[in-house]
Protein backbone atom coordinates (compact mmCIF):
# COMPACT_ATOMS: atom_id res chain seq x y z
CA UNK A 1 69.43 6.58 -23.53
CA UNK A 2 66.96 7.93 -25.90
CA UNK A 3 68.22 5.24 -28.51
CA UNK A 4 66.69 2.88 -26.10
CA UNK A 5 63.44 4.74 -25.47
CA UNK A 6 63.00 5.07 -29.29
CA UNK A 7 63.64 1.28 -30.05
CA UNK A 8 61.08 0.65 -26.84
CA UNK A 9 58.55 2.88 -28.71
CA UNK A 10 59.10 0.86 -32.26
CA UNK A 11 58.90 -2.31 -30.64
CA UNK A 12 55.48 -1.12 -29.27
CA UNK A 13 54.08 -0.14 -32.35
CA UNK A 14 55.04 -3.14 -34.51
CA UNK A 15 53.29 -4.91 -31.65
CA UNK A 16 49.81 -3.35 -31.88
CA UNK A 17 50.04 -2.97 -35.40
CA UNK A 18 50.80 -6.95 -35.44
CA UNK A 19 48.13 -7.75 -33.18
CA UNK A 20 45.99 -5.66 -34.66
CA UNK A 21 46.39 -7.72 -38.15
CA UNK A 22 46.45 -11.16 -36.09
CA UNK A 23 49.60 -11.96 -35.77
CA UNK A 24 49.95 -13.30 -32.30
CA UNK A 25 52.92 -14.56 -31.86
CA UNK A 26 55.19 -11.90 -33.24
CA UNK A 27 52.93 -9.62 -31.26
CA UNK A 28 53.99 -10.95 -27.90
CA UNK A 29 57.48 -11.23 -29.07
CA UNK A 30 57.99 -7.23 -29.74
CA UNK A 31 56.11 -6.07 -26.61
CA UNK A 32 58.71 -8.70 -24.66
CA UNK A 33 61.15 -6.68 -26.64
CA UNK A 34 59.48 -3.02 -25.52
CA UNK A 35 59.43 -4.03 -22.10
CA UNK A 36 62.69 -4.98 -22.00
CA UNK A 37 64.68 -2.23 -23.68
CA UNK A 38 62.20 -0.12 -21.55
CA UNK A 39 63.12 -1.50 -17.72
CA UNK A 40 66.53 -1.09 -19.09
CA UNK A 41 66.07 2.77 -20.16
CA UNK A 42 64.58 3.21 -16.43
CA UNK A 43 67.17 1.05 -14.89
CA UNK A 44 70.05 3.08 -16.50
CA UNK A 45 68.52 6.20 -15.95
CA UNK A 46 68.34 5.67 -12.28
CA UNK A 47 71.75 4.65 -12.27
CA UNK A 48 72.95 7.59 -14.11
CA UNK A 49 70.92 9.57 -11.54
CA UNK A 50 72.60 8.25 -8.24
CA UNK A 51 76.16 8.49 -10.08
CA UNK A 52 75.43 12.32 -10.91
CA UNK A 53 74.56 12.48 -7.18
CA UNK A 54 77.51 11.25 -5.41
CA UNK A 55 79.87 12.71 -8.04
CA UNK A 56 78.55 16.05 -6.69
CA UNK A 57 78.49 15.60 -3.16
C-alpha cells in the first residue's frame, strides 16, 4: 500500500509543478490520477482493516 501512497504523492507534485509552469491540462490529468490511486490507498486500507478484525475475533 505504500506503493500507492507514493505514486499518489508523485502524481501530486507533477501536478503543481505543471500548473505552476501553465500547463493546464496535464495538470488536471495527474491530480485525477492522485486522487484516484489515493481513494484507492484509503479504500484498501479500510478493507485490510475490517479483514484483520474478523480474522481475530
Amino acid at each position: 500500500m505504500g506503493n500507492l501512497l507514493h505514486y499518489a504523492i508523485v502524481f501530486l507534485v507533477v501536478a503543481l509543478v505543471a500548473a505552476f509552469l501553465g500547463f493546464g491540462g496535464v495538470a488536471g490529468t495527474a491530480m485525477e490520477g492522485a486522487r484516484i490511486l489515493f481513494w484507492v490507498a484509503i479504500i484498501l486500507f479500510v478493507v485490510s482493516l475490517v479483514a484483520n478484525f474478523l480474522r481475530r475475533a
